[in-house]
Protein backbone atom coordinates (compact mmCIF):
# COMPACT_ATOMS: atom_id res chain seq x y z
CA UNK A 1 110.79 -7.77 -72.89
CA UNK A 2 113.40 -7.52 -70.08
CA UNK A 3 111.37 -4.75 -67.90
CA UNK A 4 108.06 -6.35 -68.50
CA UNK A 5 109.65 -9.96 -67.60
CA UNK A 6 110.61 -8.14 -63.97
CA UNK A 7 107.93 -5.86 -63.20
CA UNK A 8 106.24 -9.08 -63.78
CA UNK A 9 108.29 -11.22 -61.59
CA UNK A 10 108.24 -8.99 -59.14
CA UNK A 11 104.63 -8.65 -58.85
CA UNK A 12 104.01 -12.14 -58.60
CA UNK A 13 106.80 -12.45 -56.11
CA UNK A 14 104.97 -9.81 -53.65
CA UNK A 15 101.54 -11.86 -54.29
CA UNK A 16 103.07 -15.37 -53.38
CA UNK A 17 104.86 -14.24 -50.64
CA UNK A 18 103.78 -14.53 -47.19
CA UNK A 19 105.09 -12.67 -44.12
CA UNK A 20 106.67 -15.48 -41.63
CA UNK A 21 105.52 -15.33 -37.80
CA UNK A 22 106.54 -17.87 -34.98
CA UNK A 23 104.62 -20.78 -34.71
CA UNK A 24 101.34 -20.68 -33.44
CA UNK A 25 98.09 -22.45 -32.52
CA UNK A 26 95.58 -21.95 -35.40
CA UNK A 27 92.15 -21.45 -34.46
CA UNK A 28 90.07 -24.43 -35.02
CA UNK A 29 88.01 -24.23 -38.04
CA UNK A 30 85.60 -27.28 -39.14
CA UNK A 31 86.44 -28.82 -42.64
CA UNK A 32 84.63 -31.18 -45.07
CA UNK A 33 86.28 -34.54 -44.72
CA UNK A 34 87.31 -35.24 -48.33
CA UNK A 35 89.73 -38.46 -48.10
CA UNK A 36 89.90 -41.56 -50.22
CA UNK A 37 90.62 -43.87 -46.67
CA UNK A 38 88.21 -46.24 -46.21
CA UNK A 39 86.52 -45.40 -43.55
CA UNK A 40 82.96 -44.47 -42.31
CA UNK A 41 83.24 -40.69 -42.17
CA UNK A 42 79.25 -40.81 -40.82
CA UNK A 43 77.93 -37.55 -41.71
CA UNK A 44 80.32 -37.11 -44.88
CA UNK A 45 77.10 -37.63 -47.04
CA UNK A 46 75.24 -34.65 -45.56
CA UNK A 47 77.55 -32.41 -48.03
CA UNK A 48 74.57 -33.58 -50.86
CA UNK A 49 72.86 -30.85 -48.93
CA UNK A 50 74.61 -28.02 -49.39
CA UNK A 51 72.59 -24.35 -49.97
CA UNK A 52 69.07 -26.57 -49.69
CA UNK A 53 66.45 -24.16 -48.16
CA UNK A 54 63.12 -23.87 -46.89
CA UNK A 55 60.71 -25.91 -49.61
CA UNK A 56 63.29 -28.11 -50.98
CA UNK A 57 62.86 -31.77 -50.80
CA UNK A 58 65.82 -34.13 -51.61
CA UNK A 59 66.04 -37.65 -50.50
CA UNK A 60 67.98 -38.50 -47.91
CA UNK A 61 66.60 -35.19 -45.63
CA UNK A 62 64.91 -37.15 -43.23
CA UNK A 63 67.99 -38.58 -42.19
CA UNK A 64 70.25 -35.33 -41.39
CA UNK A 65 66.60 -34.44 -39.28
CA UNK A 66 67.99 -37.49 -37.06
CA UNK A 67 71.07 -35.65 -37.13
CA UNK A 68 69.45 -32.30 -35.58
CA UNK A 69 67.11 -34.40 -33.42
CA UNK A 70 70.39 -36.63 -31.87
CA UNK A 71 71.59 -33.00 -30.72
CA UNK A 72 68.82 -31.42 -29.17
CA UNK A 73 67.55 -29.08 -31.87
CA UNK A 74 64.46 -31.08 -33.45
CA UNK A 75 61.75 -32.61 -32.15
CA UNK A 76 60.21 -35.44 -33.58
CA UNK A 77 56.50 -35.14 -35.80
CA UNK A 78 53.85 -35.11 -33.29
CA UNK A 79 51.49 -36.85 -36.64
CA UNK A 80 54.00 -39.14 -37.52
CA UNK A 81 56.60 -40.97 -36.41
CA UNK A 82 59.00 -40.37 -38.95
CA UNK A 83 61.16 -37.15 -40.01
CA UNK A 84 60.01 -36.52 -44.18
CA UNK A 85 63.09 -35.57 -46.83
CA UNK A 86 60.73 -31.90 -47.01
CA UNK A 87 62.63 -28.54 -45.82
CA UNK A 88 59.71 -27.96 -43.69
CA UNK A 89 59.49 -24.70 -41.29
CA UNK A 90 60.04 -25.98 -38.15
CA UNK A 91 63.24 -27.80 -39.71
CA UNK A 92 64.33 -23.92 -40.73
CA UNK A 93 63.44 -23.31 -36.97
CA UNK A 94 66.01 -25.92 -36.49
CA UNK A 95 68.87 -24.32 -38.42
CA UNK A 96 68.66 -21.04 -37.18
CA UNK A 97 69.22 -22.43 -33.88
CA UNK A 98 71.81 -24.54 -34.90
CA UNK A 99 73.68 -21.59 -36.85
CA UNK A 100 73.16 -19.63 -33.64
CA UNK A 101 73.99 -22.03 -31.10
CA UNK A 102 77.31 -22.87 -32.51
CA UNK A 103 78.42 -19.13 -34.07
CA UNK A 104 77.63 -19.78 -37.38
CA UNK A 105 75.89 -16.74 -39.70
CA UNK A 106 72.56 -16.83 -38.97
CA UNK A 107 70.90 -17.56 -42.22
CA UNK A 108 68.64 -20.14 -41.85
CA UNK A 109 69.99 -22.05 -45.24
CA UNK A 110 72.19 -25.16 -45.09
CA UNK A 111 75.37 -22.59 -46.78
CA UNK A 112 78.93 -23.85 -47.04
CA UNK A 113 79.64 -22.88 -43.13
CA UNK A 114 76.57 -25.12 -41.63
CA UNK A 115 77.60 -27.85 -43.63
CA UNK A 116 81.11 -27.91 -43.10
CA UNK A 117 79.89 -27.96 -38.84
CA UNK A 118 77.89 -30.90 -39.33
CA UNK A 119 79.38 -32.88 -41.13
CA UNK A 120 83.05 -32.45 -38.86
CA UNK A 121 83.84 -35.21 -36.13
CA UNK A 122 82.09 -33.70 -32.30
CA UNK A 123 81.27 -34.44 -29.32
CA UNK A 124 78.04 -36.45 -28.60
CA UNK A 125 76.26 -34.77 -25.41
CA UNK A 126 73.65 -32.29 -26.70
CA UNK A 127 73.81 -29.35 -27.79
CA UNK A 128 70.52 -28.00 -26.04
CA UNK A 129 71.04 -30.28 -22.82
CA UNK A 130 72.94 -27.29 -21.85
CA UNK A 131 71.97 -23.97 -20.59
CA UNK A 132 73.30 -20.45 -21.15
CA UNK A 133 72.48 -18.53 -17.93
CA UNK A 134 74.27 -15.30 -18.43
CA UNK A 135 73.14 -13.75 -21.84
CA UNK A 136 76.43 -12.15 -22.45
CA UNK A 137 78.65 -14.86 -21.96
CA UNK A 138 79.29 -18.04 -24.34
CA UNK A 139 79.59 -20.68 -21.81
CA UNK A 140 76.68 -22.89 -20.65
CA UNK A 141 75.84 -25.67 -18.15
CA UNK A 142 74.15 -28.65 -18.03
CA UNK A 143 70.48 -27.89 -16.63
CA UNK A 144 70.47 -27.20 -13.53
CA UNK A 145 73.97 -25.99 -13.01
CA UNK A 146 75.40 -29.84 -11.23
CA UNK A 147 78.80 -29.48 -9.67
CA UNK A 148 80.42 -30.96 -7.55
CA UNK A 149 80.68 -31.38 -3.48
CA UNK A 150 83.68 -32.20 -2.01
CA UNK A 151 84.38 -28.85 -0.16
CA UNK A 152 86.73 -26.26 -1.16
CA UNK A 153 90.23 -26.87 -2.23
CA UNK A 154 88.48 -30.33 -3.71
CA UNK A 155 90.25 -33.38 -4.87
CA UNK A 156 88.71 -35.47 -7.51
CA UNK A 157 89.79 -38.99 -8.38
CA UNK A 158 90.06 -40.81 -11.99
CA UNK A 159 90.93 -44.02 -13.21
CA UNK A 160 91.23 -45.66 -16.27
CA UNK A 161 88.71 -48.95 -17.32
CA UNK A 162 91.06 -51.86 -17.49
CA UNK A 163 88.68 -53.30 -19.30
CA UNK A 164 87.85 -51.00 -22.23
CA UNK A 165 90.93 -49.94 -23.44
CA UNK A 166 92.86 -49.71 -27.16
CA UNK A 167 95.88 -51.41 -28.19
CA UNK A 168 96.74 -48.32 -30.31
CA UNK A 169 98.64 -46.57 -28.04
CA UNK A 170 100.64 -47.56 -24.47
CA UNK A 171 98.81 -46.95 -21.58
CA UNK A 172 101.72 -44.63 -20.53
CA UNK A 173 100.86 -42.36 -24.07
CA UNK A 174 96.97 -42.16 -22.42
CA UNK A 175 98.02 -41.15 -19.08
CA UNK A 176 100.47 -38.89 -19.93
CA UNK A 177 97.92 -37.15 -22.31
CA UNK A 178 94.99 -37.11 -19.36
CA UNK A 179 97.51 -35.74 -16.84
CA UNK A 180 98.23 -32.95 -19.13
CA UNK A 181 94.41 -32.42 -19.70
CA UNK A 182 93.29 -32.37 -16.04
CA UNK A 183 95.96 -29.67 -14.89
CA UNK A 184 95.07 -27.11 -17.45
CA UNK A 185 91.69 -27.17 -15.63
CA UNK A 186 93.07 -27.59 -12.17
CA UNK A 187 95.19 -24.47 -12.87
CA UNK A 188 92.36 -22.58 -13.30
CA UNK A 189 90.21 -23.34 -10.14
CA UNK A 190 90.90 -25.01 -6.83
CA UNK A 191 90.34 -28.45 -7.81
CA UNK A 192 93.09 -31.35 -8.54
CA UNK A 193 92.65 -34.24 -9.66
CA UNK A 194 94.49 -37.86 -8.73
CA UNK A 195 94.77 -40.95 -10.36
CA UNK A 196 93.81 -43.93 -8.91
CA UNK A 197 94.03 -47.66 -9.75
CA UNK A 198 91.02 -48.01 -7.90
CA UNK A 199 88.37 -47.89 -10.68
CA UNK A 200 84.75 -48.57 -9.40
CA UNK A 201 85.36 -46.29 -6.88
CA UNK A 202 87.17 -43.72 -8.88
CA UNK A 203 84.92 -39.92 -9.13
CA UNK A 204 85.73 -40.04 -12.81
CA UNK A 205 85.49 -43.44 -14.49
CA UNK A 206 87.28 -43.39 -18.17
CA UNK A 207 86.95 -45.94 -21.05
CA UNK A 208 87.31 -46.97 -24.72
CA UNK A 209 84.07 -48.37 -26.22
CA UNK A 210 82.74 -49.59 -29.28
CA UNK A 211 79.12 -48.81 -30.59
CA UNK A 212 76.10 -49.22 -28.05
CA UNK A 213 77.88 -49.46 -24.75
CA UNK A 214 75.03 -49.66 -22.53
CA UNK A 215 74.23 -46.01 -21.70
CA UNK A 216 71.98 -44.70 -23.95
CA UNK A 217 74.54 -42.70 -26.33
CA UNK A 218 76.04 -45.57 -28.75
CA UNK A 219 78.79 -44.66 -30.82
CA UNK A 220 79.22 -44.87 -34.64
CA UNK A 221 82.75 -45.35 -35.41
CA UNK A 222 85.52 -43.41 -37.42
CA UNK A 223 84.60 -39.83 -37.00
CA UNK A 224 81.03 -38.96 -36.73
CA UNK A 225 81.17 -38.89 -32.15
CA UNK A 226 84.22 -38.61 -30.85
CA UNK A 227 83.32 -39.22 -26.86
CA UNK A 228 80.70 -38.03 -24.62
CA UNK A 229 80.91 -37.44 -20.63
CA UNK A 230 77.95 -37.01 -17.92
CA UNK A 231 77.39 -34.39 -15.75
CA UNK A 232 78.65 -33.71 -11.90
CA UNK A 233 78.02 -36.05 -9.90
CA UNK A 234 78.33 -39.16 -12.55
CA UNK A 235 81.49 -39.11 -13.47
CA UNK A 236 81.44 -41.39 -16.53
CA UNK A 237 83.97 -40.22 -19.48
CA UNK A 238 83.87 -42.79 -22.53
CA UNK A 239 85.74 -42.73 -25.67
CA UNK A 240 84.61 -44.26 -29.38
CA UNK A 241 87.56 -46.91 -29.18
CA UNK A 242 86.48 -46.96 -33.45
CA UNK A 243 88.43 -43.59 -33.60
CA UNK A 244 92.29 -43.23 -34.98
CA UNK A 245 93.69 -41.40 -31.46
CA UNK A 246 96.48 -39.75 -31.95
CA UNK A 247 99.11 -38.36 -29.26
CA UNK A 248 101.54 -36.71 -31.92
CA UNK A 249 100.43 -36.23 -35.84
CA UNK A 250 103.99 -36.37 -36.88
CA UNK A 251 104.33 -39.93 -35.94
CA UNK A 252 100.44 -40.48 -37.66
CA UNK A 253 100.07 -39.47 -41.13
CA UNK A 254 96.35 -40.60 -40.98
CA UNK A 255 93.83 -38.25 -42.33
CA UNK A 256 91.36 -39.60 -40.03
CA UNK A 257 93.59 -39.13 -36.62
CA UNK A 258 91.87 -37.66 -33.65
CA UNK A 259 94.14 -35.54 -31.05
CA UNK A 260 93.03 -37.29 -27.97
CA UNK A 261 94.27 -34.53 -25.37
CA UNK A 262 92.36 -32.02 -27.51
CA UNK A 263 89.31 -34.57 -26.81
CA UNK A 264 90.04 -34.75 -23.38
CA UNK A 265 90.54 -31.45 -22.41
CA UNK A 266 86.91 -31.11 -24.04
CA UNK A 267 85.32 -33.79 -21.84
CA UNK A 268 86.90 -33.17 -18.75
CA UNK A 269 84.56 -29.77 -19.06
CA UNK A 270 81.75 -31.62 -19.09
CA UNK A 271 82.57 -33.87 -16.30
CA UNK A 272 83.26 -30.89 -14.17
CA UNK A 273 79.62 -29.43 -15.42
CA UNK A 274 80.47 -26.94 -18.42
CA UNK A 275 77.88 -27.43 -21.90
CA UNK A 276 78.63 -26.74 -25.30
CA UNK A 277 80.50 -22.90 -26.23
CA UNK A 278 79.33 -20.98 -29.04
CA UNK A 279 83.07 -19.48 -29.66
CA UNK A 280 84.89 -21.64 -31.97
CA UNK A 281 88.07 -21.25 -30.38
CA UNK A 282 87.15 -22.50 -27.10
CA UNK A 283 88.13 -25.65 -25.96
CA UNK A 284 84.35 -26.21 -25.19
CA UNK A 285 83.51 -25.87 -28.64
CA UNK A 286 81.59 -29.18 -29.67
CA UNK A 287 83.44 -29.66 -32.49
CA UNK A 288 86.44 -30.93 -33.62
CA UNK A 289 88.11 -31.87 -37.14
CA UNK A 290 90.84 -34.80 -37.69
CA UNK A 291 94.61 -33.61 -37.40
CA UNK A 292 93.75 -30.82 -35.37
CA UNK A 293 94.61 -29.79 -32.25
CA UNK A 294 92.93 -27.80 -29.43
CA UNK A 295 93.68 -27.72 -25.80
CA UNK A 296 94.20 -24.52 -24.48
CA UNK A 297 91.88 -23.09 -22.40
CA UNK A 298 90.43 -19.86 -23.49
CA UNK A 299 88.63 -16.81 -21.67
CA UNK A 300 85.51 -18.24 -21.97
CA UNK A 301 86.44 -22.09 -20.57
CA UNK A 302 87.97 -20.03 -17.87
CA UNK A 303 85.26 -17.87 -17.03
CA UNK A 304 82.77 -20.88 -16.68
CA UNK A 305 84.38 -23.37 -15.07
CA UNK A 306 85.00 -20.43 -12.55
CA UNK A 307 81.64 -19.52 -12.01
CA UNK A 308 81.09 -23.26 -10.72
CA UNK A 309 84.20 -23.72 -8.41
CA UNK A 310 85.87 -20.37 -7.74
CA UNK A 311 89.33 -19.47 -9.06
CA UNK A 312 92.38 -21.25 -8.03
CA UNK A 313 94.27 -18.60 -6.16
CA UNK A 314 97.44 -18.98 -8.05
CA UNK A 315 95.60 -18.21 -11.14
CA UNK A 316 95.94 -15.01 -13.01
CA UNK A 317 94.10 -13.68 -15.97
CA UNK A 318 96.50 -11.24 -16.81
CA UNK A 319 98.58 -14.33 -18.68
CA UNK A 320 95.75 -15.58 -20.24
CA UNK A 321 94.66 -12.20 -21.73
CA UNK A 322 98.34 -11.36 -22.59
CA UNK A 323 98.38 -14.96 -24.37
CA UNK A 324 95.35 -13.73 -26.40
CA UNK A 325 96.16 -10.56 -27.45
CA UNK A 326 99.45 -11.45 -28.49
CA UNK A 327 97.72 -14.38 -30.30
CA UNK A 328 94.81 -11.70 -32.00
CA UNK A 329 97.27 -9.53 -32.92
CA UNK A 330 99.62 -11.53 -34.70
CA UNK A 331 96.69 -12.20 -37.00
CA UNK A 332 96.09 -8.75 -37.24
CA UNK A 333 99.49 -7.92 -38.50
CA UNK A 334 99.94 -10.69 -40.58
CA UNK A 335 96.88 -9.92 -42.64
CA UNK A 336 97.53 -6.00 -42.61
CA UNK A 337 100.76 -6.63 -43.89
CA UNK A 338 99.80 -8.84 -46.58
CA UNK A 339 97.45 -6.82 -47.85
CA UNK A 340 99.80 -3.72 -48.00
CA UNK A 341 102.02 -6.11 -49.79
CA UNK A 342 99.55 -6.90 -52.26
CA UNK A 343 98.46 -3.23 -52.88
CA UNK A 344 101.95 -2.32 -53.22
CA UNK A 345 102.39 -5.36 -56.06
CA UNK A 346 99.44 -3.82 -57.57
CA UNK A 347 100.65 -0.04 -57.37
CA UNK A 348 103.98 -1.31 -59.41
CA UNK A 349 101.71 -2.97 -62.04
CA UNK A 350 99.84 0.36 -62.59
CA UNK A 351 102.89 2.34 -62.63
CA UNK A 352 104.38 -0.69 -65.41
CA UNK A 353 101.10 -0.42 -67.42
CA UNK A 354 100.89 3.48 -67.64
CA UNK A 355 104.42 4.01 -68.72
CA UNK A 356 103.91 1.59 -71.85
């Protein structure tokens, strides 16, 4: 009993155990929002479709066809003026794109992966209003490639809306976060940015606002769009004042809590002229799920924003690389090792079971 009982223990031991690294930023990854909050988690029902393909019909389809339409990749019937619940071929069209766009397997089915994407919190500028120029590279542009003209080093003003604002956190909590968010991209190219208190003449205007707002893009409140941002020239940068924003998740123990310098770090790409990214780690990935946190800029953020405004001299990609590397290969050890740790576990139960 004794030998079995710890040849046992200790293969369950080596199983459980996990090898400890220092902390580090985990790469975002989209989740189904399953929480009993109340709240209006907008796309949450979407999950009903899960593994539907081409020549299913379930009710309700017609609606997550709005969904694919909102973000560029659907256009509406030319016979009639309403999307059916049918998984038509030009809705698998749809998909594919979709799957491709945002670095999902390319299967053309709505599989565990796709769903998970839609139905996680992102941002609300389109997908497809973007354009990737070089074939080789993730990043994208609006159309057109709009940046902006204010000579070269460039200063760019913001200012906050002292109108549409939230009373869940201090004014000082927002600016702290934004001033964070705009030198990660002003350490990068040879652009800074000022506040100023001076709002309607402020280069980037920035506001909380509920539902339609007057420009077109309305929001929809907890989760669903996060924010949305114009491109160079406009300058407009609006927030869904709905959302739970959070500034530190140990101090907010809501499922539904939104990092907001993860958000804008995001938008302040878009205001400077950078789309959507198909790599999920980049900060110009379009989405984004609750208690998670993203604001790093990666190769790919880097390398766009550069092609637009030139690199800011004291800007080195050695660092960056090194910072990646280091990041890939701790995840490259800490899955080797596990698994050697498993096979060994599993060597000393085979060794147990043929000696009995």
């Amino acid at each position: 009993m004794f030998p079995f009982f710890s040849y046992s223990f200790i293969f369950a031991t080596l199983l459980l155990w996990r090898p400890c690294f220092a902390a580090r930023i985990i790469p975002e990854s989209v989740t189904v929002i399953t929480t009993t909050e109340k709240h209006n988690a907008t796309w949450h029902d979407f999950s009903k479709f899960l593994h539907a393909e081409r020549g299913s019909h379930v009710s309700g389809m017609a609606e997550l066809k709005k969904y694919f339409h909102r973000f560029g990749y659907l256009s509406l019937p030319e016979t009639t003026p309403n999307f059916t619940d049918t998984f038509d071929s030009n809705f698998q069209s749809a998909v594919f794109l979709y799957q491709k766009q945002l670095g999902l397997p390319v299967t053309g089915e709505l599989d565990s992966d796709t769903i998970s994407t839609i139905v996680s919190p992102r941002c609300g500028v389109s997908d497809t209003a973007t354009k990737r120029i070089h074939t080789t590279r993730h990043f994208a542009y609006f159309n057109g490639k709009p940046r902006w003209l204010r000579g070269s080093p460039m200063t760019l003003t913001y200012a906050f809306s002292p109108d549409y604002t939230i009373e869940t956190l201090s004014l000082s909590e927002i600016r702290t976060v934004f001033e964070r968010s705009f030198k990660r991209w002003a350490s990068v190219i040879p652009v800074s940015f000022h506040e100023t208190e001076k709002y309607q003449s402020a280069d980037i205007k920035i506001g909380f606002y509920l539902g339609d707002h007057g420009d077109g893009e309305p929001f929809d409140g907890v989760l669903g769009v996060l924010a949305h941002a114009f491109s160079p020239q406009n300058g407009r940068f609006h927030l869904d004042a709905a959302e739970n924003w959070a500034v530190d998740f140990d101090h907010d123990d809501s499922k539904v809590a939104v990092d907001l310098e993860s958000v804008a770090t995001h938008e302040i790409g878009h205001v400077l002229g950078l789309g959507h990214s198909s790599i999920k780690e980049a900060v110009m990935y379009p989405n984004l799920s609750p208690r998670k946190k993203k604001v790093d800029l990666k190769i790919d953020d880097v390398e766009g924003v550069q092609s637009l405004y030139g690199s800011n001299p004291n800007f080195s990609f050695s660092s960056l690389l090194q910072s990646e590397n280091s990041f890939n290969l701790a995840v490259r050890l800490e899955t080797g090792l596990y698994r050697w740790i498993f096979s060994l576990g599993l060597a000393f139960l085979i060794l147990f079971l043929g000696a009995s």
